[in-house]
Structures are given as structure tokens and as C-alpha cells.
PDB file of N, CA and C in Angstrom:
ATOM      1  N   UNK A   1     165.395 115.357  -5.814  1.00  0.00           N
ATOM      2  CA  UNK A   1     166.318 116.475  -5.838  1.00  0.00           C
ATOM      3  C   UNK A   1     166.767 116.761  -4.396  1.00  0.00           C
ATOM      4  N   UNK A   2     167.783 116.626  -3.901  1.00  0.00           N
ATOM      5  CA  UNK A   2     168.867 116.908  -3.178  1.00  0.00           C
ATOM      6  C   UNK A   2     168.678 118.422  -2.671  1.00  0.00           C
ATOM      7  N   UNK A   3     167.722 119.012  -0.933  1.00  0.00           N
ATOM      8  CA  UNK A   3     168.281 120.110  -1.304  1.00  0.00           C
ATOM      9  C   UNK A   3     169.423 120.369  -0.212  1.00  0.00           C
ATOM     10  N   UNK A   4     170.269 121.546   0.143  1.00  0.00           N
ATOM     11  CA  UNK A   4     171.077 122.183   0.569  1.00  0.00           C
ATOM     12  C   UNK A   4     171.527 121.425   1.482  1.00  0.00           C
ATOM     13  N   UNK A   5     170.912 121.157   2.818  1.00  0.00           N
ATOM     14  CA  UNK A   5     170.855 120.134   3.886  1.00  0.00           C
ATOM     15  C   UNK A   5     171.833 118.877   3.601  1.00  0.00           C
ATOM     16  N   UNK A   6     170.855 118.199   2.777  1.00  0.00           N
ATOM     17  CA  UNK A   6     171.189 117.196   2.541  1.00  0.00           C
ATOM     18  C   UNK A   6     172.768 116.954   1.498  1.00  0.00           C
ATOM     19  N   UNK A   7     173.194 117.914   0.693  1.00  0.00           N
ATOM     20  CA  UNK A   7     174.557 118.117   0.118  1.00  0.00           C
ATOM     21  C   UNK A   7     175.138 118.159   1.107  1.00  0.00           C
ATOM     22  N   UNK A   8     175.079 118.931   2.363  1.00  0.00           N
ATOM     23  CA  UNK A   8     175.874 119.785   2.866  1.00  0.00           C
ATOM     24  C   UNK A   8     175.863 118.468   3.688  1.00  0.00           C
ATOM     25  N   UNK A   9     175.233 117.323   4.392  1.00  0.00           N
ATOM     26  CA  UNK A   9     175.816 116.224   4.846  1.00  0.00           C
ATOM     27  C   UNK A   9     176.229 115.278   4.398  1.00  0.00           C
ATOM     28  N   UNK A  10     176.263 115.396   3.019  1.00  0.00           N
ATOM     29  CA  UNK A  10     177.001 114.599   2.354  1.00  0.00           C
ATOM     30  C   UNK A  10     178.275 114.927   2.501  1.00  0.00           C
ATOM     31  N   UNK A  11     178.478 116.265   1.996  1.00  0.00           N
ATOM     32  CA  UNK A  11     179.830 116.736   2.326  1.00  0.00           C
ATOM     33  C   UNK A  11     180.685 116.796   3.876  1.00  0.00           C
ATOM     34  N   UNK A  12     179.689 116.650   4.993  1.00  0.00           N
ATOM     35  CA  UNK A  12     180.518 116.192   6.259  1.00  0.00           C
ATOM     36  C   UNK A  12     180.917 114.722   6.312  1.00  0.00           C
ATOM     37  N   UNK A  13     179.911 113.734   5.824  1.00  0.00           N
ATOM     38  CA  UNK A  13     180.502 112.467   5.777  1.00  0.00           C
ATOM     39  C   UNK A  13     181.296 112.011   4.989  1.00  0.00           C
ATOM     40  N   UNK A  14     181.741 112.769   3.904  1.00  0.00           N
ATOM     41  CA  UNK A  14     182.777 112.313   3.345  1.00  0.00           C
ATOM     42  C   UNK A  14     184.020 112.481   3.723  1.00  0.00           C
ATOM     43  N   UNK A  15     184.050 113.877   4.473  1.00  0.00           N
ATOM     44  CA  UNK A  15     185.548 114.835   5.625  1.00  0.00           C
ATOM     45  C   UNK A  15     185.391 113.863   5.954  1.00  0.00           C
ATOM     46  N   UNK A  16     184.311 113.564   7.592  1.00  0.00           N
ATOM     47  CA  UNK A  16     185.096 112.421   8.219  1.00  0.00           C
ATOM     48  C   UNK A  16     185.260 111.146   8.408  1.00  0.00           C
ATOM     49  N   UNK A  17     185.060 110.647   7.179  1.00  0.00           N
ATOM     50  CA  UNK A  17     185.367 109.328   6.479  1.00  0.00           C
ATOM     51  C   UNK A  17     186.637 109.629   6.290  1.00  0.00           C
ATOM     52  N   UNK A  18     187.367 110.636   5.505  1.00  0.00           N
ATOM     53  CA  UNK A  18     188.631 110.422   5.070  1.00  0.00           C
ATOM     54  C   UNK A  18     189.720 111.363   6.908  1.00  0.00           C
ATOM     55  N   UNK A  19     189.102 112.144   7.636  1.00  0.00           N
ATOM     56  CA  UNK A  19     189.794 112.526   8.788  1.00  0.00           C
ATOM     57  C   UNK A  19     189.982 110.766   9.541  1.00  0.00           C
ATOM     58  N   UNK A  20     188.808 110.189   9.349  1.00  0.00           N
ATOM     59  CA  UNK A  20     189.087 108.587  10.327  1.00  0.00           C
ATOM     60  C   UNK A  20     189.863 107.758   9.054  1.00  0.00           C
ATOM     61  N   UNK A  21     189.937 107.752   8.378  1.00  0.00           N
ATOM     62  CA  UNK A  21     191.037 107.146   6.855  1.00  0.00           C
ATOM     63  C   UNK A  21     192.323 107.532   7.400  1.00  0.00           C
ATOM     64  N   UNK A  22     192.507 108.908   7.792  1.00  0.00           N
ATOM     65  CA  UNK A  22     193.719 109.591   8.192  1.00  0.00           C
ATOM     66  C   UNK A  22     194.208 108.840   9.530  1.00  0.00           C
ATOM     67  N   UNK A  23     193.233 108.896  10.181  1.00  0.00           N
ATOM     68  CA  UNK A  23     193.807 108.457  11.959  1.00  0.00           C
ATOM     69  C   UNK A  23     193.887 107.221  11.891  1.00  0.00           C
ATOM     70  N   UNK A  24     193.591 106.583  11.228  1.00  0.00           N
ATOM     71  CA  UNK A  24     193.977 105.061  11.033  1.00  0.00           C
ATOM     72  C   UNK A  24     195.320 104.756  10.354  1.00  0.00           C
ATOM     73  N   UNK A  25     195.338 105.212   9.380  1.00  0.00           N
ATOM     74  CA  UNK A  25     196.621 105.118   8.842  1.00  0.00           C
ATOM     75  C   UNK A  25     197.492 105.679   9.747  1.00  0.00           C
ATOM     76  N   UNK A  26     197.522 106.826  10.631  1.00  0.00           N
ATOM     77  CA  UNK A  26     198.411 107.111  11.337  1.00  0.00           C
ATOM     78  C   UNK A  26     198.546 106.124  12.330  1.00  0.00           C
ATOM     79  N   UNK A  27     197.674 105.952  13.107  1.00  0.00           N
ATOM     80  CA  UNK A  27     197.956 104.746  14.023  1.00  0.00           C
ATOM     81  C   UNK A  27     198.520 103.567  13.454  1.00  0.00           C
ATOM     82  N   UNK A  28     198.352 103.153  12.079  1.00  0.00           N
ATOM     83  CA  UNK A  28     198.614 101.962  11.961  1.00  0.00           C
ATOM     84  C   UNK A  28     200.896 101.970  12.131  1.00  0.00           C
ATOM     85  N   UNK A  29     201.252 103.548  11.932  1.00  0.00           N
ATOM     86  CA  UNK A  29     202.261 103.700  11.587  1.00  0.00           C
ATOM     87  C   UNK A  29     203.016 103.632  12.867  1.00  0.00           C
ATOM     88  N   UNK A  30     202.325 103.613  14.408  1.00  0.00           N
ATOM     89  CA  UNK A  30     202.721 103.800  15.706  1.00  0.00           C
ATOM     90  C   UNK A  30     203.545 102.450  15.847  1.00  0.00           C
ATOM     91  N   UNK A  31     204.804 102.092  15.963  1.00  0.00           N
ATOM     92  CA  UNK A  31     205.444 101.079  16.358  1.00  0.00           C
ATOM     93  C   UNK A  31     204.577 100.417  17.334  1.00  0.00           C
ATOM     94  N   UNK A  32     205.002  99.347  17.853  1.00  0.00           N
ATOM     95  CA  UNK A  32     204.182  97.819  18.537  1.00  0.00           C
ATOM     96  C   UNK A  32     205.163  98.545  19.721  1.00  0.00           C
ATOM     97  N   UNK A  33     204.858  98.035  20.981  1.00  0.00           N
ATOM     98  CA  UNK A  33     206.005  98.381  21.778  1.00  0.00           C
ATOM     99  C   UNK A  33     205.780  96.854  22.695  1.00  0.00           C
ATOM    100  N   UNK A  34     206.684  97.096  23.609  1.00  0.00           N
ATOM    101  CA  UNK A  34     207.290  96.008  24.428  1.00  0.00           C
ATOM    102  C   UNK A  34     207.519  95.922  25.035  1.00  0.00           C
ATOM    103  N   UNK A  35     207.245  95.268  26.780  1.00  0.00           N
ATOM    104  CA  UNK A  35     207.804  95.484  27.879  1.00  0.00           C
ATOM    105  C   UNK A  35     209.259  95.470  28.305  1.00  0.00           C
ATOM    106  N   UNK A  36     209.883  95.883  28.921  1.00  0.00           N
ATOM    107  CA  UNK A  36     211.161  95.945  29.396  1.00  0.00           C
ATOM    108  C   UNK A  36     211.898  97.327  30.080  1.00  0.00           C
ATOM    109  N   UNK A  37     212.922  96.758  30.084  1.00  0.00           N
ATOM    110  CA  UNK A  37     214.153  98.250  30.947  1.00  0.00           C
ATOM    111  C   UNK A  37     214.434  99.202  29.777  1.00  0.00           C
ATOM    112  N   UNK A  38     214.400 100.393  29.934  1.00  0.00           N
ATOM    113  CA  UNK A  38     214.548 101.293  29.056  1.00  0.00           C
ATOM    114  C   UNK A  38     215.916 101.733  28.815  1.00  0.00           C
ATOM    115  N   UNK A  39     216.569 101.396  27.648  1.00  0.00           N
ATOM    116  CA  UNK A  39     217.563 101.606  27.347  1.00  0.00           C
ATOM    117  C   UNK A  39     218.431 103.412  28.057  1.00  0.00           C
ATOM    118  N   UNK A  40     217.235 104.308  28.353  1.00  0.00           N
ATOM    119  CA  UNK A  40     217.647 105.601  28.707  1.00  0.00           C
ATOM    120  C   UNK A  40     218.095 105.645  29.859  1.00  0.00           C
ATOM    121  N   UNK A  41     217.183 104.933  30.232  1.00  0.00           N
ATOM    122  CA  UNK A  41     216.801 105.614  32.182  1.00  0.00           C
ATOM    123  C   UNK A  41     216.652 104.126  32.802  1.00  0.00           C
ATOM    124  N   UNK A  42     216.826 102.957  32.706  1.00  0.00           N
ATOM    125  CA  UNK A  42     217.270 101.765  32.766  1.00  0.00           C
ATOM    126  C   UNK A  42     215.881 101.329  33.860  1.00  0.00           C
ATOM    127  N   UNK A  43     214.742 101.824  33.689  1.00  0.00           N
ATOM    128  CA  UNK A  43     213.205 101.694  34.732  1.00  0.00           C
ATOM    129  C   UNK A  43     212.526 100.694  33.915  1.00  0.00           C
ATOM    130  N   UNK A  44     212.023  99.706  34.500  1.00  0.00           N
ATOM    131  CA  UNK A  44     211.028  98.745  33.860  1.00  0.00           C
ATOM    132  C   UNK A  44     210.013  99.148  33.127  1.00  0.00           C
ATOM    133  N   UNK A  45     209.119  99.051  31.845  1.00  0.00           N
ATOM    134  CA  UNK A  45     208.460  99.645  31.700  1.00  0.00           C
ATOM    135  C   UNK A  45     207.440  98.999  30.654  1.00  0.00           C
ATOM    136  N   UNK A  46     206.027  98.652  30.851  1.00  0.00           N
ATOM    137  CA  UNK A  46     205.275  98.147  30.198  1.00  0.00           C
ATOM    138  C   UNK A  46     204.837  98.427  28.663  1.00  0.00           C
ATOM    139  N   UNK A  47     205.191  99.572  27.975  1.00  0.00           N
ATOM    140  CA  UNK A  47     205.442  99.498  26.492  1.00  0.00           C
ATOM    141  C   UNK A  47     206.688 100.320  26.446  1.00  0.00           C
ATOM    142  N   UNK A  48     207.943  99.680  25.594  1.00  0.00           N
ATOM    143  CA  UNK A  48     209.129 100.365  25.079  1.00  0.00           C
ATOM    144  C   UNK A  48     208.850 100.294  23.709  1.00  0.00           C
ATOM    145  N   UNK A  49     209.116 101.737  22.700  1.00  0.00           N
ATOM    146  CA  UNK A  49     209.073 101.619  21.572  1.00  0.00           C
ATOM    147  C   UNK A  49     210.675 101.784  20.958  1.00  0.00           C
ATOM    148  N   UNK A  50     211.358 100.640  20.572  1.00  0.00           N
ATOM    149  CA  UNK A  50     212.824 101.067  19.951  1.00  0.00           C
ATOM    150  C   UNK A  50     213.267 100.708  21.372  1.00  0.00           C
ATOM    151  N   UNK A  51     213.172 100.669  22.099  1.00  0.00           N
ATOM    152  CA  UNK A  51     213.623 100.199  23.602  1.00  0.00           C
ATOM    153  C   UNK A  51     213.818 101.607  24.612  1.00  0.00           C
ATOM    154  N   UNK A  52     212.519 102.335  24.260  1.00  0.00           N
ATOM    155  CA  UNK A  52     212.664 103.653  25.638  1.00  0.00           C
ATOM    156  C   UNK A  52     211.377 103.819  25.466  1.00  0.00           C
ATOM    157  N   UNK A  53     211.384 104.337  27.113  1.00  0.00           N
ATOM    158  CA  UNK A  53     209.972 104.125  28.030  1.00  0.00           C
ATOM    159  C   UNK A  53     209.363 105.703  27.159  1.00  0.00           C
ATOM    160  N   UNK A  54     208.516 105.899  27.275  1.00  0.00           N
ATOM    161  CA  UNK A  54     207.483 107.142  27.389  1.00  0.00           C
ATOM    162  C   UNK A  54     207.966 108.410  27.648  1.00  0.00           C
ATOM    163  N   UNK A  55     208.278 108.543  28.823  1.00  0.00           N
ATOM    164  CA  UNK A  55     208.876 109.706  29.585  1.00  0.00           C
ATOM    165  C   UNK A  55     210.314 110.119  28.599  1.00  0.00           C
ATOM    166  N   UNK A  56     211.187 109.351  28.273  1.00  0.00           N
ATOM    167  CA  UNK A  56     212.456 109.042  28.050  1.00  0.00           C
ATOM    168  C   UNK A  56     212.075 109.449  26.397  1.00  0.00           C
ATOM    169  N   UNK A  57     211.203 109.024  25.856  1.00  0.00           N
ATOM    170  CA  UNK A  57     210.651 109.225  24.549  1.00  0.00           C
ATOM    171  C   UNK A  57     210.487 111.296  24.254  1.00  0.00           C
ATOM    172  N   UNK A  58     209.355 111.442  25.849  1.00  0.00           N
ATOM    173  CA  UNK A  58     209.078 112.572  25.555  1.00  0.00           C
ATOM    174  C   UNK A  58     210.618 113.665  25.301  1.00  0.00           C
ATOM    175  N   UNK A  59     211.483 113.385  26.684  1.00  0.00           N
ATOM    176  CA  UNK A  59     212.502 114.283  26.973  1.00  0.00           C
ATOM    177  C   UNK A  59     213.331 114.539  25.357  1.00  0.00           C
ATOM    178  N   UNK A  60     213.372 112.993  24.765  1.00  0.00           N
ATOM    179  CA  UNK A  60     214.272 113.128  23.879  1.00  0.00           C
ATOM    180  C   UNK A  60     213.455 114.140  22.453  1.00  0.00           C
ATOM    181  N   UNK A  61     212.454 113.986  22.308  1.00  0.00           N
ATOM    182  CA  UNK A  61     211.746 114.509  21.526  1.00  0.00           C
ATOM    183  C   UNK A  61     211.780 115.920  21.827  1.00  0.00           C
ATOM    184  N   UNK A  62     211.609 116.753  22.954  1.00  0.00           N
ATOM    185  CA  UNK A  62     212.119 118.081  23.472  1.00  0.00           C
ATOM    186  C   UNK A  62     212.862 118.397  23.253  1.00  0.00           C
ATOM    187  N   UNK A  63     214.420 117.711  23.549  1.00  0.00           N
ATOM    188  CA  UNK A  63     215.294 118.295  23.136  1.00  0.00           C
ATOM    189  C   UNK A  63     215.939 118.428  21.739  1.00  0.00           C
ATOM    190  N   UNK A  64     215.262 117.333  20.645  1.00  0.00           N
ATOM    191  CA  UNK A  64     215.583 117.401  19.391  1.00  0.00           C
ATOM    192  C   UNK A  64     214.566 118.790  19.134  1.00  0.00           C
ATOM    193  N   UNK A  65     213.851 119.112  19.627  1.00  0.00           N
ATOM    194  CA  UNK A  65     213.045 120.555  18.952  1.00  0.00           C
ATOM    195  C   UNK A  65     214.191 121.653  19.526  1.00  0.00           C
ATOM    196  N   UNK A  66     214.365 121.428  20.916  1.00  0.00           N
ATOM    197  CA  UNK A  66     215.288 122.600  20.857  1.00  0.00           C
ATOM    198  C   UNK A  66     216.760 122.925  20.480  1.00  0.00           C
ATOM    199  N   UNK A  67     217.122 122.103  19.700  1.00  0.00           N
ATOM    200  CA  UNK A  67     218.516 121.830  18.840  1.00  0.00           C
ATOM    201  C   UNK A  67     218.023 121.294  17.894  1.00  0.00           C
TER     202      UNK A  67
END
């Protein structure tokens, strides 16, 4: 018989079994990226995702929140 304790870690390993289920699948959804010149800001840059650097990624992502 199972007492309290022992439910009650059952029930954490199952959360984060499915929280790391979650972050995996999310990562798996992160585009591959690619070295090169960034289509934005035209700077060399060791991963481009869609062809823009990081920085160029963030700005654009800012300004789609604020419009």
C-alpha cells in the first residue's frame, strides 16, 4: 500500500516527464539555422534562421508586439 509520499512522487514524475515531453517538442520545432550575412543588417553571422541573425530576429519580434 502506497502511502501519501510515495503518490505524491508519483505525481511529480509524471509533471515532469510530460514538462520535458513539452520542451522537447518545442525544441524540436526551433528551425536549423545557418551561417551567413543577414538578410537585415547584412553582418556575418554563425546561425541565421530564415536568413536573419539573432539581434535582427529580436528587433523584429519587438516591433511586431508593438504594432
Amino acid at each position: 500500500m502506497a502511502d501519501i509520499a510515495d503518490e505524491a512522487g508519483g505525481h511529480i514524475e509524471f509533471h515532469q516527464q510530460q514538462q520535458e515531453a513539452a520542451i522537447r517538442r518545442a525544441a524540436g520545432a526551433i528551425p536549423k539555422g545557418e551561417p551567413g550575412d543577414c538578410d537585415e543588417c547584412g553582418e556575418p553571422s554563425q546561425r541565421l534562421v530564415l536568413g536573419v541573425c539573432a539581434p535582427c530576429r529580436d528587433l523584429l519580434e519587438e516591433i511586431r508586439k508593438r504594432y
